[in-house]
Protein backbone atom coordinates (compact mmCIF):
# COMPACT_ATOMS: atom_id res chain seq x y z
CA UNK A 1 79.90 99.50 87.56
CA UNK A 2 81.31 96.35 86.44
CA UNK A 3 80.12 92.87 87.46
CA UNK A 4 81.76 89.52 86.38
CA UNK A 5 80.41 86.32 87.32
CA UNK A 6 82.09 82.83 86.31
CA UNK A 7 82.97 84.12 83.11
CA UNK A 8 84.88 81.74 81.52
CA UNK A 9 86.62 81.60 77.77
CA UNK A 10 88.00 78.87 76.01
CA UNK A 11 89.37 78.26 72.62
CA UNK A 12 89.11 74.41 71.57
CA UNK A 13 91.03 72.82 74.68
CA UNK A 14 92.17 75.63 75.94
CA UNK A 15 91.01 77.33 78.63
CA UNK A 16 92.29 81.47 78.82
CA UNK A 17 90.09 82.44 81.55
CA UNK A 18 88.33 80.77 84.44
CA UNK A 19 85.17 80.88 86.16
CA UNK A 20 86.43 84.26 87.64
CA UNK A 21 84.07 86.41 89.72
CA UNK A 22 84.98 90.27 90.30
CA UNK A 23 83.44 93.73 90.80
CA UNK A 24 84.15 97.33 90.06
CA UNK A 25 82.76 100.28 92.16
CA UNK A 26 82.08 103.50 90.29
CA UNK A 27 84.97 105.55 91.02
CA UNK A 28 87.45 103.21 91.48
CA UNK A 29 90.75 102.22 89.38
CA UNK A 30 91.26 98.64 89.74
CA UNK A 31 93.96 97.12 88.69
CA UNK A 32 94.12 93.67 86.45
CA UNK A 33 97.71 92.42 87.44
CA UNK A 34 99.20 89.39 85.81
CA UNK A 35 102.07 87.76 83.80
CA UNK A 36 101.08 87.79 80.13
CA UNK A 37 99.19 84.76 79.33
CA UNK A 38 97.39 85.03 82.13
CA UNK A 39 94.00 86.10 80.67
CA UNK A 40 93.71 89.67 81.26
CA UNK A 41 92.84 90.87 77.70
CA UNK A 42 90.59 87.98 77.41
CA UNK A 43 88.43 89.35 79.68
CA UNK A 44 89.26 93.26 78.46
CA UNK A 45 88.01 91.88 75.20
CA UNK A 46 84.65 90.28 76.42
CA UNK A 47 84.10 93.31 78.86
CA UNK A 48 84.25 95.65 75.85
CA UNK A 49 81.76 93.49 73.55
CA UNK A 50 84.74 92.52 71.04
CA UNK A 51 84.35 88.98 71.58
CA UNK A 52 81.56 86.42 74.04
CA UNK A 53 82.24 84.64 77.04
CA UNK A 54 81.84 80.59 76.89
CA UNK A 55 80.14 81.05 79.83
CA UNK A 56 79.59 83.08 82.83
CA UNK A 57 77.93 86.50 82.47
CA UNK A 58 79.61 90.11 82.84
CA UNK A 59 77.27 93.58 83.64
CA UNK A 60 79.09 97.13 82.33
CA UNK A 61 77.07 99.73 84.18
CA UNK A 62 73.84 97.22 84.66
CA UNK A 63 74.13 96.36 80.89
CA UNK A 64 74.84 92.54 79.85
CA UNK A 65 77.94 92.35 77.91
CA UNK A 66 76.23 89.59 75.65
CA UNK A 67 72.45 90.69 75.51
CA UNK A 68 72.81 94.77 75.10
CA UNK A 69 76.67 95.09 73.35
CA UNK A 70 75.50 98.56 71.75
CA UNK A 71 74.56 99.67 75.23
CA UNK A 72 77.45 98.46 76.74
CA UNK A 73 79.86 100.16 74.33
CA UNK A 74 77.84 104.06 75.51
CA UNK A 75 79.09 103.54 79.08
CA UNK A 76 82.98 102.69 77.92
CA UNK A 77 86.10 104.03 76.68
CA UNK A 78 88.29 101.76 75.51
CA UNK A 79 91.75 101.65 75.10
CA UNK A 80 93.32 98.33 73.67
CA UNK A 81 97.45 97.75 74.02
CA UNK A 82 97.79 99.17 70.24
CA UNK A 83 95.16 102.29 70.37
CA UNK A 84 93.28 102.49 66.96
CA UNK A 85 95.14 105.37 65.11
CA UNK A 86 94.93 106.71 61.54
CA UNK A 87 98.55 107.76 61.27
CA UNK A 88 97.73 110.01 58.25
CA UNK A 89 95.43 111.95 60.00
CA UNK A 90 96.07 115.18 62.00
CA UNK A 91 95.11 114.88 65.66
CA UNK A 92 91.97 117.13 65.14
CA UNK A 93 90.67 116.13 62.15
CA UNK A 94 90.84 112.36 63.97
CA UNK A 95 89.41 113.65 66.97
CA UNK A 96 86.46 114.75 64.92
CA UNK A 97 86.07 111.42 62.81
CA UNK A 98 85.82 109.39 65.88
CA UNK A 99 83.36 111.58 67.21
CA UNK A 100 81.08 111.50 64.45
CA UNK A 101 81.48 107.45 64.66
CA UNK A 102 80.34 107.55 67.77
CA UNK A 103 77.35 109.88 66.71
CA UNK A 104 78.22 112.55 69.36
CA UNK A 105 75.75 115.02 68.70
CA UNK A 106 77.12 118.06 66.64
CA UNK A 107 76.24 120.77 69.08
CA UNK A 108 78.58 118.30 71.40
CA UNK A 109 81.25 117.39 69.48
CA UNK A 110 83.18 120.50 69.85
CA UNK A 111 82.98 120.58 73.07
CA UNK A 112 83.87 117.11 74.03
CA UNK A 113 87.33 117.75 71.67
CA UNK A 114 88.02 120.52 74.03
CA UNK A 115 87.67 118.09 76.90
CA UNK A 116 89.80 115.65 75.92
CA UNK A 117 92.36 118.21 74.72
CA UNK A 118 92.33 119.68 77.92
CA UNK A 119 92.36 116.04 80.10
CA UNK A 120 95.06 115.03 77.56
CA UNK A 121 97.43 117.87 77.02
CA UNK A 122 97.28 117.78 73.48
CA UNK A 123 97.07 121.58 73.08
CA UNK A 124 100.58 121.72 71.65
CA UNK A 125 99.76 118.78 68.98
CA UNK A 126 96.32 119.03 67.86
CA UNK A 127 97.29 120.35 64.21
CA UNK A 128 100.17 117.99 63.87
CA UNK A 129 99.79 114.19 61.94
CA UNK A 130 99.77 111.29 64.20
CA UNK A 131 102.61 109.25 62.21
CA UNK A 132 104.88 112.28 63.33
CA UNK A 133 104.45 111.77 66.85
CA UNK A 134 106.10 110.50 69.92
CA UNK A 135 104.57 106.82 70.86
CA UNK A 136 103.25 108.61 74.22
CA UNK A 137 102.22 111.31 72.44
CA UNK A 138 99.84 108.79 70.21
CA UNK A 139 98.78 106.85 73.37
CA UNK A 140 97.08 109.97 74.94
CA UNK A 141 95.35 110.38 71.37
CA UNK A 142 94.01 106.73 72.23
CA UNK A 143 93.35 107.87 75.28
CA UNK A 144 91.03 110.97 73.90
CA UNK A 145 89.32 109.14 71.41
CA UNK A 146 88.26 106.66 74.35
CA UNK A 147 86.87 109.88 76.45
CA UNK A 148 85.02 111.85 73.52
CA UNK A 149 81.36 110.46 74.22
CA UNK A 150 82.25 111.16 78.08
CA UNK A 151 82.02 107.49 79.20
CA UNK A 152 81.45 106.21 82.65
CA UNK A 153 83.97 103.24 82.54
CA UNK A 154 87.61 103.65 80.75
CA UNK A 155 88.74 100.17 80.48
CA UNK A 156 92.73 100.41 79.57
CA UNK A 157 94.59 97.48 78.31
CA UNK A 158 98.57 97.86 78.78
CA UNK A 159 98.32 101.70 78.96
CA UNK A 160 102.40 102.53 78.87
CA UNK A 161 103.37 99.62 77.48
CA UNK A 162 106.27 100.22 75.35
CA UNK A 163 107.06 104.21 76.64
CA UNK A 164 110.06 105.75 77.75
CA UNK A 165 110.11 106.36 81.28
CA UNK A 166 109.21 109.99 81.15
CA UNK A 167 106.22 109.11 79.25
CA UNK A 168 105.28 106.39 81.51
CA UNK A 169 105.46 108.90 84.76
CA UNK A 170 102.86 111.04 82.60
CA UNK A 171 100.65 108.46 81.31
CA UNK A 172 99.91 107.29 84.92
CA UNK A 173 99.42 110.96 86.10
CA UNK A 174 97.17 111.03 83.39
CA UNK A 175 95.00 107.98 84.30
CA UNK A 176 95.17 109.15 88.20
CA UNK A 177 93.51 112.68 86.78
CA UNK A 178 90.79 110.59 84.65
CA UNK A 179 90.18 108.65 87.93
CA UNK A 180 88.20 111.72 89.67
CA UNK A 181 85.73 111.75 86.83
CA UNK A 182 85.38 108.12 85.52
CA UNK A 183 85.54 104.76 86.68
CA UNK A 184 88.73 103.05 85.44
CA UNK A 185 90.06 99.46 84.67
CA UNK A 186 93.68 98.63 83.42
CA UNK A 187 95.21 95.63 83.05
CA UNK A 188 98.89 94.91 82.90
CA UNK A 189 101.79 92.95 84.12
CA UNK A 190 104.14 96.05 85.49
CA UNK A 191 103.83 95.83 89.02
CA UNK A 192 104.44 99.68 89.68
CA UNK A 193 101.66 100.24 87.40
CA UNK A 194 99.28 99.06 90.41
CA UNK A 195 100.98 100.71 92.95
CA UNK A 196 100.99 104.09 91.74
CA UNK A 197 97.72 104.19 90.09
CA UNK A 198 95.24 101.65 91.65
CA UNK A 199 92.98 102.02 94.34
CA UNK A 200 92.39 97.85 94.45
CA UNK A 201 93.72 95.38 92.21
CA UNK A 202 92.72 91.55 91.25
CA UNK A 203 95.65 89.10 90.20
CA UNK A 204 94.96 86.86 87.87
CA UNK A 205 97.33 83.74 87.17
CA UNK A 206 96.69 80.75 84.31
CA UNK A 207 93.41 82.29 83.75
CA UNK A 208 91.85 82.39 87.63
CA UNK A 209 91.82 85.03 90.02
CA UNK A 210 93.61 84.65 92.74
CA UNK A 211 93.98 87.41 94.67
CA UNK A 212 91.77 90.79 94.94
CA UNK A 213 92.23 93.63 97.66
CA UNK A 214 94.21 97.13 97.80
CA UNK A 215 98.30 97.34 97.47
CA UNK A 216 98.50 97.29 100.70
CA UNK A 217 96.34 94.71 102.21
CA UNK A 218 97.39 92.59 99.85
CA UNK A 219 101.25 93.18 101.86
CA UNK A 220 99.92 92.81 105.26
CA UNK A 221 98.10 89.89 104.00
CA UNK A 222 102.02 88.13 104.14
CA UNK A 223 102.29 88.75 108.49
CA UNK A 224 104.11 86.26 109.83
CA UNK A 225 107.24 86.84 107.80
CA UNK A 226 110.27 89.71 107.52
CA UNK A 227 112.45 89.75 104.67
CA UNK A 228 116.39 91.29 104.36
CA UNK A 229 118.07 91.73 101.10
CA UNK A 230 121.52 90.05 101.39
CA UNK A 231 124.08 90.67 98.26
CA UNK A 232 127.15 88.32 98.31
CA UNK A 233 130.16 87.64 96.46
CA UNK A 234 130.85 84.44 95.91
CA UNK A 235 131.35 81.45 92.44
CA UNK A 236 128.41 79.39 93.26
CA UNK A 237 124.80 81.17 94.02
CA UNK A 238 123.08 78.61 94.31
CA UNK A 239 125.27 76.83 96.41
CA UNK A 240 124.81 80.13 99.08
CA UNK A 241 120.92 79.70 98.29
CA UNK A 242 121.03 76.49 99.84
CA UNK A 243 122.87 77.23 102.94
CA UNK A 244 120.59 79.88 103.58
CA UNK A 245 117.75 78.12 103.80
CA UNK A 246 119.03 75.83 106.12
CA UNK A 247 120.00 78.74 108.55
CA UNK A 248 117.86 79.13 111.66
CA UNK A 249 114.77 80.89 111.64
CA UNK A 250 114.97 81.01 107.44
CA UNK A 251 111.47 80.22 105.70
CA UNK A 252 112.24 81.01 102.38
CA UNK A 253 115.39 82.60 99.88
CA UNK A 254 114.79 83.95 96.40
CA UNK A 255 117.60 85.27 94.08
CA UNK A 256 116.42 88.38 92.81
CA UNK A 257 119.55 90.35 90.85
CA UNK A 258 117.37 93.60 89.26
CA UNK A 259 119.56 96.34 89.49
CA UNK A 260 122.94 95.15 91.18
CA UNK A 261 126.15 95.80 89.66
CA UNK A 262 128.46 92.79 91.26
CA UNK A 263 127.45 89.99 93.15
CA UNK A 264 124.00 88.13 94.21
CA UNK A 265 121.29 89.21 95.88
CA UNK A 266 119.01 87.33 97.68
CA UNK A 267 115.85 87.53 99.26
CA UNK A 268 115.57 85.80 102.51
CA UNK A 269 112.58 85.54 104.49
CA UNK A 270 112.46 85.05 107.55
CA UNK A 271 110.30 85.16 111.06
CA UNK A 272 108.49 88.61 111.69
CA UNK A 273 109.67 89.19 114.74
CA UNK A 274 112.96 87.51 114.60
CA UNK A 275 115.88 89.68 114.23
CA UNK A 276 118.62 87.26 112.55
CA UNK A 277 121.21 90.04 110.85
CA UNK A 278 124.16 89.68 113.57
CA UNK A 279 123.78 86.18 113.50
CA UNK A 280 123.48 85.88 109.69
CA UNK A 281 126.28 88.37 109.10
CA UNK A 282 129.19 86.11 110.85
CA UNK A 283 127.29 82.98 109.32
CA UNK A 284 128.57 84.83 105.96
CA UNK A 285 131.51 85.99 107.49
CA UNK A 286 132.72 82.48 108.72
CA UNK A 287 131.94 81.26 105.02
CA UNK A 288 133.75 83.92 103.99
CA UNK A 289 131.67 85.34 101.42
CA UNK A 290 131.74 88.57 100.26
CA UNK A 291 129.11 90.79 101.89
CA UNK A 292 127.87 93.92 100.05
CA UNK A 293 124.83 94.25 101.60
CA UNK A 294 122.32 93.08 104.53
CA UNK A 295 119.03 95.46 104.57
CA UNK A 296 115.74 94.84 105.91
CA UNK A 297 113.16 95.29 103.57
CA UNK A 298 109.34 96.02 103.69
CA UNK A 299 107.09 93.78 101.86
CA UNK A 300 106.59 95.12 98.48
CA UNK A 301 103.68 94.35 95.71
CA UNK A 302 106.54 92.57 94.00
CA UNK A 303 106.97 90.53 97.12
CA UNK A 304 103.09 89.44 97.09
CA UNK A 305 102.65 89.01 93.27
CA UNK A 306 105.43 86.18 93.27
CA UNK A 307 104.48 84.52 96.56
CA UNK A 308 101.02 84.16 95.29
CA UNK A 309 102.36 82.94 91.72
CA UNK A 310 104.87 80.29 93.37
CA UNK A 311 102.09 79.35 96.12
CA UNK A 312 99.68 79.03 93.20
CA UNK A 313 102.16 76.71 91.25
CA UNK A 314 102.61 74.50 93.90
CA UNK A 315 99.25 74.17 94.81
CA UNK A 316 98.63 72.95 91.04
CA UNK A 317 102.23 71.03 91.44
């Protein structure tokens, strides 16, 4: 449904995206995974016609994104990070506007609100003004307005960006739903986003893919390596990081703190099939650190996003 082929954007010297080369099968959500910066709604913006590659050509649903825009924008939905609301309006009334913009055919039009209502769960809002309601409540009016002319490709840019969680568990269950009915694209740089919703997902770093499979491919793609989750007490983290690493049968030791009340965690990585905690544990012990914790942890989409980044890095290093 979606073919990409060295596109590649610049603005004066610099360069946003990258000769990248991708594909999107119909019925898949994909996932466009990066830190921001990285390029993704560069190429959200060329793939919906808003603005043309330097080079490099992109298909939506055998349409050229350059040569045949208009066609292009039948096949989509778009959502962009800030959906394009008319806060005065009531949700129906809006719901109709956009419809008639996109010259759904009368006899149509009432049918495709119904849809949308119905995919959205906007029965209990539909008479109510935009401006008085909840930020998720105004993303799944985005959301509609993208699905009114029934599109074959929803292309999503930062879809819960800026919810609260509850809203973020229902957006996703939302674009799961959408996902039996239309092909779907999203980009953003919350790794759960990918796990829970994508069937595939591309990573895209400094403007260049640089990795593309499904969640968990992409982990066994890092065999060859086991990591445990150590937290420590102790005055001098990186002073522990270093001793660490020089431990036997360490390749590798992050600090990684998210969620921890006292101490430092780290990250060590280590030899698959080499079993290091009793060892590693009176290696602490004799150093007489504090030891909260010593778990063995499976290799996460977290874990693969920022050993591709760092690898990347280095590479360019």
């Amino acid at each position: 449904m979606i073919e990409v082929d060295g596109l590649t954007k610049r603005y004066g010297p610099v360069v946003a995206i990258d000769h990248i080369n991708f594909t999107v099968k119909e019925g898949e959500i994909v996932g466009f995974l990066g830190p921001n910066g990285a390029g993704k709604t560069t190429t959200m913006r060329i793939l919906t016609t808003f603005i043309p590659p330097s080079e490099g050509k992109a298909y939506v649903a055998g349409y050229d994104v350059v040569e045949e825009p208009l066609s292009v924008r039948k096949q989509i939905g778009y959502v962009p990070e800030n959906p394009p609301l008319y806060s005065d309006m009531k949700v129906l009334d809006y719901l109709k506007f956009m419809g008639e913009l996109r010259q759904v055919p009368k006899k149509s039009l009432q049918e495709g609100i119904d849809y949308v209502v119905d995919k959205c769960k906007l029965g209990d809002v539909i008479h109510k003004q935009i401006g008085h309601l909840s930020k998720g409540y105004r993303q799944r009016v985005g959301v509609a307005q993208a699905l009114l002319h029934n599109p074959k490709i929803l292309i999503l840019d930062e879809p819960t960006i800026g919810l609260d969680p509850k809203q973020v568990v229902e957006v996703r269950k939302l674009i799961r739903e959408l996902g039996r009915d239309h092909t779907i694209m999203l980009s953003t740089h919350i790794l759960p986003e990918v796990s829970v919703t994508c069937d595939r997902v591309l990573i895209i770093h400094k403007g260049k893919i640089i990795a593309e499979d499904t969640p968990e491919e992409l982990a066994k793609k890092l065999k060859g390596t086991h990591t445990l989750r150590i937290t420590l007490g102790g005055d001098n983290p990186e002073t522990m990081k270093k001793e660490l690493e020089n431990f036997t049968e360490v390749k590798s030791v992050r600090i990684f703190n998210e969620g921890i009340s006292k101490g430092t965690t780290f990250l060590v990585e280590t030899e698959k099939d080499v079993d290091i905690r009793a060892d590693l544990s009176r290696f602490i012990i004799f150093r007489k650190w504090d030891l909260y914790e010593l778990t063995p942890v499976g290799v996460s989409l977290e874990e693969v996003f920022l050993h591709l980044i760092t690898m990347e890095e280095g590479v360019e290093q």
